[in-house]
Protein backbone atom coordinates (compact mmCIF):
# COMPACT_ATOMS: atom_id res chain seq x y z
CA UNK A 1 104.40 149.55 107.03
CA UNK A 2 102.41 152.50 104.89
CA UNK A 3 105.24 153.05 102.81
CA UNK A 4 104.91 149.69 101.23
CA UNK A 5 101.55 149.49 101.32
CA UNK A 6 98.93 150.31 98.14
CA UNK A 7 98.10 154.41 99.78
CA UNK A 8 101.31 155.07 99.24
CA UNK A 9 101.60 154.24 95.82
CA UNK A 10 101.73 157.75 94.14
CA UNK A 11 104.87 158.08 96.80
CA UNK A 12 106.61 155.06 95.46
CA UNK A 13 105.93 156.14 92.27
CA UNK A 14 106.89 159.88 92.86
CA UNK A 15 110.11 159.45 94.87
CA UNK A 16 113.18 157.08 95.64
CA UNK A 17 113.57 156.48 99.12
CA UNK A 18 116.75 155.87 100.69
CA UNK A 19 116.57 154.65 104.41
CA UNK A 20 119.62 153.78 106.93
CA UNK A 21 117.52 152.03 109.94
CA UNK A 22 120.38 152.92 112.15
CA UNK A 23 123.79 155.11 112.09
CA UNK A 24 125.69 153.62 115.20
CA UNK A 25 124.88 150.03 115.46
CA UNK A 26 127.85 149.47 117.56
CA UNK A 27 127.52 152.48 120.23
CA UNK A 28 123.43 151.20 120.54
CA UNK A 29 124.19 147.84 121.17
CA UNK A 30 127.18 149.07 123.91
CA UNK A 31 123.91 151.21 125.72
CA UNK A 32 125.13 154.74 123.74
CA UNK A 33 122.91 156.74 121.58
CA UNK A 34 124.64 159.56 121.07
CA UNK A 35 128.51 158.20 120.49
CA UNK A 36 130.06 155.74 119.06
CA UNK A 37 132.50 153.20 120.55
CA UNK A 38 135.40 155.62 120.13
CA UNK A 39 133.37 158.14 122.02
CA UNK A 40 132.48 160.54 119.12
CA UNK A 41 128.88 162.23 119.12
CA UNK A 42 128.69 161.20 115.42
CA UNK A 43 126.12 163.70 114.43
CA UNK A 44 128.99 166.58 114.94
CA UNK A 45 130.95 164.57 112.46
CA UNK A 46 129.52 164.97 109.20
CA UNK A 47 131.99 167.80 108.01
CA UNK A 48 134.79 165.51 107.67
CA UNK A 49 133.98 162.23 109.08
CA UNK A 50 136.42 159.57 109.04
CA UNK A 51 136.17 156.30 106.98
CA UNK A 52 137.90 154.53 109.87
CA UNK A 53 136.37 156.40 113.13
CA UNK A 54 132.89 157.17 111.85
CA UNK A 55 132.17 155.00 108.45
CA UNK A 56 128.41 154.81 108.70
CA UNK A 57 128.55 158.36 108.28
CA UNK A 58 131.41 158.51 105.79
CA UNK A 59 129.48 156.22 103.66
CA UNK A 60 126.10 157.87 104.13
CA UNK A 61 127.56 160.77 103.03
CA UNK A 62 129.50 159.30 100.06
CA UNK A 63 125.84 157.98 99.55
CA UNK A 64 123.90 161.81 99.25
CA UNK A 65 126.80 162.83 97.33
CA UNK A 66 126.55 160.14 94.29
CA UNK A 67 122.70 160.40 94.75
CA UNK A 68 122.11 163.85 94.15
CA UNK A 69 124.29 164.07 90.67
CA UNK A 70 121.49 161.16 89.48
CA UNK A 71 118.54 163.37 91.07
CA UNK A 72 117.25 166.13 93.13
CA UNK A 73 117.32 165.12 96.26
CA UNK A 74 113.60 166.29 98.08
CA UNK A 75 113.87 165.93 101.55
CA UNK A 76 116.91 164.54 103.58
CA UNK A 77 115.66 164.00 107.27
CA UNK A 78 117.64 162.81 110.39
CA UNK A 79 115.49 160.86 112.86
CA UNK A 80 116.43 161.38 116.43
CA UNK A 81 115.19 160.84 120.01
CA UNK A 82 115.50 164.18 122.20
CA UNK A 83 116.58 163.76 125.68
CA UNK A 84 114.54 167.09 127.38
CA UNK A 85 111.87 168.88 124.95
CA UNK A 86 108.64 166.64 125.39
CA UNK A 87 107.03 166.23 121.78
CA UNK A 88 107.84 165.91 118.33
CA UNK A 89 109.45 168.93 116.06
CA UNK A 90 112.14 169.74 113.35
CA UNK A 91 115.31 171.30 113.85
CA UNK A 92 116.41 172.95 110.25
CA UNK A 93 118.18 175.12 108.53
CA UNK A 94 117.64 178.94 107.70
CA UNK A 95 116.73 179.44 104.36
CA UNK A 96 117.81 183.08 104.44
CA UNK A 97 121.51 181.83 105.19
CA UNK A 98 121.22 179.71 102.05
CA UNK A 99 122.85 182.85 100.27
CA UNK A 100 125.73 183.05 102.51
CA UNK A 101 126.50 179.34 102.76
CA UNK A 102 126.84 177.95 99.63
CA UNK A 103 128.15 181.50 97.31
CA UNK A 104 128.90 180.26 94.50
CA UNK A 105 127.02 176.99 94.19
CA UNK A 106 125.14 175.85 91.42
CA UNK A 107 121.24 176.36 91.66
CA UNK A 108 118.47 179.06 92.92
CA UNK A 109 118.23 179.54 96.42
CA UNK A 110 115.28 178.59 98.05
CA UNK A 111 112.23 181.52 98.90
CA UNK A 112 112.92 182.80 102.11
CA UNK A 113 111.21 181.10 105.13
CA UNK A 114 110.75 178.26 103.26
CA UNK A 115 112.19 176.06 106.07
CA UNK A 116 108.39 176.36 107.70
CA UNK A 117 106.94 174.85 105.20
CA UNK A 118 107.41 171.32 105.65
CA UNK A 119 107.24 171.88 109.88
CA UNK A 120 103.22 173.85 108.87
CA UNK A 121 102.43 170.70 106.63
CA UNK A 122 103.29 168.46 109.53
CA UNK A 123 101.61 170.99 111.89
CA UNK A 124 97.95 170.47 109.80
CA UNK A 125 98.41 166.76 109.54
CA UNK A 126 99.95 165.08 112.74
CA UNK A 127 98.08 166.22 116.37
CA UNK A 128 101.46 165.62 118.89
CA UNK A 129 103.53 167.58 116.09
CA UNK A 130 104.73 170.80 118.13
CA UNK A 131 105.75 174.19 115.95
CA UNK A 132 106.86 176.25 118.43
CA UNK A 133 109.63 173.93 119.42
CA UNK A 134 110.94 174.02 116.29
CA UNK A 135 114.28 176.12 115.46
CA UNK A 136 116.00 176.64 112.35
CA UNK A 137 119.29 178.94 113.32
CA UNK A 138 122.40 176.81 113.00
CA UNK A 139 124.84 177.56 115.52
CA UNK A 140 128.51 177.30 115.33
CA UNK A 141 128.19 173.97 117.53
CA UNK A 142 125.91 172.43 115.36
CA UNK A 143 127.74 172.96 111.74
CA UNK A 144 128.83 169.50 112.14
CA UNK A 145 125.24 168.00 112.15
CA UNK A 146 123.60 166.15 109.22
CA UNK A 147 121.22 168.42 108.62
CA UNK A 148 123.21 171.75 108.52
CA UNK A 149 126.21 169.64 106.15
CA UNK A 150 123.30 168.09 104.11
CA UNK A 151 122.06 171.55 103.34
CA UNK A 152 125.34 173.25 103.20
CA UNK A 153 127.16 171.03 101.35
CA UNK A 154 125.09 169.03 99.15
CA UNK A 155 122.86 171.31 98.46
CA UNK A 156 119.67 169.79 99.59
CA UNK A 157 117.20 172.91 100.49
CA UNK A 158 114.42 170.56 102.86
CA UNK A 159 117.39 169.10 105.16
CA UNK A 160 115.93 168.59 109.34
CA UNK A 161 116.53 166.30 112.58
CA UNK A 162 112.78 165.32 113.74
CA UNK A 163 112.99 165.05 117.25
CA UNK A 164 110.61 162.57 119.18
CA UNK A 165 111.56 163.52 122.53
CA UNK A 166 111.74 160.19 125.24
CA UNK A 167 109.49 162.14 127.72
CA UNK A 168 106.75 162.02 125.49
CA UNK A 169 104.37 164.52 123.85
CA UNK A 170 103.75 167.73 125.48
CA UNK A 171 101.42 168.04 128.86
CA UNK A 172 98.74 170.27 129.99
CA UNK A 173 98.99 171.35 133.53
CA UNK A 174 97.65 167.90 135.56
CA UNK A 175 97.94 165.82 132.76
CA UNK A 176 99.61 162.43 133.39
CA UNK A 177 103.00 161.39 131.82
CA UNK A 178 102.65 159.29 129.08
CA UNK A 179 105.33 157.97 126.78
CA UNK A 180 105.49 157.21 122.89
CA UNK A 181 104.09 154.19 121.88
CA UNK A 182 104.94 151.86 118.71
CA UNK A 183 101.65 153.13 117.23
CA UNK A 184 102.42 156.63 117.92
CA UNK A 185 105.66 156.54 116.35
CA UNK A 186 104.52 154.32 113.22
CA UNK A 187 101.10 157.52 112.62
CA UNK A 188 104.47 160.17 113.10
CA UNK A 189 106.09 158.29 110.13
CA UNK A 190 102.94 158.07 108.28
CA UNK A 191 102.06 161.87 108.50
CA UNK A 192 105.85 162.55 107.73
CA UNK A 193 105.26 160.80 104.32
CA UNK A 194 101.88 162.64 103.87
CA UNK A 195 103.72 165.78 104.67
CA UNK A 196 105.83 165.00 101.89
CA UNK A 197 104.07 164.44 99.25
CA UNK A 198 101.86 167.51 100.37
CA UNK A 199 105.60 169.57 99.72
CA UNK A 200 105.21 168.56 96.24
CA UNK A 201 102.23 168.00 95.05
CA UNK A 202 100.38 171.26 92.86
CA UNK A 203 97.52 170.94 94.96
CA UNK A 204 99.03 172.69 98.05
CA UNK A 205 100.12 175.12 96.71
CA UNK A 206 98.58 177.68 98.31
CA UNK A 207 98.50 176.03 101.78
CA UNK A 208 102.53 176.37 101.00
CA UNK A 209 101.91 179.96 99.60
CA UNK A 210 100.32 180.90 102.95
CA UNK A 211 102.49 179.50 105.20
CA UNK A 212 105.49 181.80 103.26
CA UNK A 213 102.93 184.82 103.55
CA UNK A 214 102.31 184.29 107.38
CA UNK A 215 105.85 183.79 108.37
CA UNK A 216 107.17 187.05 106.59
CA UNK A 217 104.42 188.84 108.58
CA UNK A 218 105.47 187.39 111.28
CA UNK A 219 109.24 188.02 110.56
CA UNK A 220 108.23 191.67 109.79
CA UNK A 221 106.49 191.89 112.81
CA UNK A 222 109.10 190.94 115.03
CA UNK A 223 110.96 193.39 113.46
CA UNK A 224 108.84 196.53 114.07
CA UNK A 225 108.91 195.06 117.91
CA UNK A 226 112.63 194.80 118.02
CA UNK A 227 112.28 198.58 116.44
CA UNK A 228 110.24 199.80 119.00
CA UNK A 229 112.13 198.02 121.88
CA UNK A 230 115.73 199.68 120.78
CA UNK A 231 113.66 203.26 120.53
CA UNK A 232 112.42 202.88 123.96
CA UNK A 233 115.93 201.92 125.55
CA UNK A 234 117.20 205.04 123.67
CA UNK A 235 114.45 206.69 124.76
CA UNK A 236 115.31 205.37 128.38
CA UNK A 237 119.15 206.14 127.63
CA UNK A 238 118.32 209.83 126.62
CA UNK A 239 116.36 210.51 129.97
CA UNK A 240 119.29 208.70 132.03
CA UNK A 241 122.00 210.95 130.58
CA UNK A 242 120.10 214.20 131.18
């Protein structure tokens, strides 16, 4: 594979990777993907998972936990297959909630909108690699997930699910089904690792700078339309009443 290989050197050389092929064995092997064989969706159980019911992710856990008290920890990502979105995109955290979530905690908080940056890197680099699927709000149902208890609780600021969905990439009107192939998903992991470096490395910097500059325009422009959209219902309100 390209991580083992000689271009990925610097990577080798810049990080330690730490990869679990697959979290429920057992409920794969019985034809489930999302529970195990007592019937728990383990990616809801990462809160408090039990060494018993879920131990492949009490361990991994355990794992991130010793891990990050020997290093930063740079990226923690959850690979998944999506059973209705066609393509491939990350489902993250909010940076902005960083402040809320973990009071109190030991280091800074990451800039705001920073959770785009990796998705935008991915965006530049890998063709089937679809932004505006991506969402970053955790809801309450999802607090259980790896990535929002990876973020929350350990503290690791770059924490996503990337979701290859089974129907394949994304369609133009007309355009024949096609699912992933082997060689599809082996360039996905490639420009994942290229993303990743690119996250680090001083020489994006300001390809990372942008991509914080053009989502707080965004973000502010969404604003002024929410603004304008409450004045007109008052507006509207005002008219009604009279």
């Amino acid at each position: 594979g390209y991580l083992r290989g000689p271009e990925a050197k610097p990577l080798r050389d810049q990080f330690v990777f730490k990869i679990v092929p697959m979290l429920n064995p057992e409920g794969v092997i019985n034809g489930n993907y999302r529970t195990g064989l007592a019937g728990h969706d383990l990616n809801r159980h990462y809160e408090k998972p039990s060494r018993y019911i879920h131990p492949s992710i009490f361990y991994l856990k355990r794992l991130v936990q010793r891990f990050r008290k020997e290093r930063e920890i740079a990226l923690y990502c959850d690979l998944h297959g999506h059973s209705s979105k066609a393509g491939l995109f990350f489902y993250g955290c909010e940076a902005g909630r960083w402040r809320a979530w973990r009071e109190g905690q030991p280091g800074p908080a990451p800039p705001l909108y920073s959770e785009w940056i990796l998705p935008c890197l991915l965006s530049a680099r890998c063709p089937g690699f679809s932004l505006p699927s991506c969402r970053f709000r955790v809801r309450k149902s999802k607090e259980g997930t790896g990535r929002a208890v990876m973020w929350r609780e350990c503290g690791v600021p770059n924490s996503y699910t990337l979701e290859v969905s089974f129907a394949g990439p994304e369609r133009a009107a007309g355009e024949r089904l096609r699912h992933f192939g082997v060689g599809d998903l082996r360039e996905m992991g490639r420009q994942l690792l290229v993303s990743l470096q690119a996250l680090q490395s001083p020489d994006t910097a300001d390809e990372r700078q942008r991509v914080l500059d053009d989502q707080k325009a965004l973000a502010q422009d969404r604003k002024r339309q929410r603004e304008e959209a409450r004045q007109v219902r008052l507006r509207e309100m005002g008219r009604i009443g009279s």
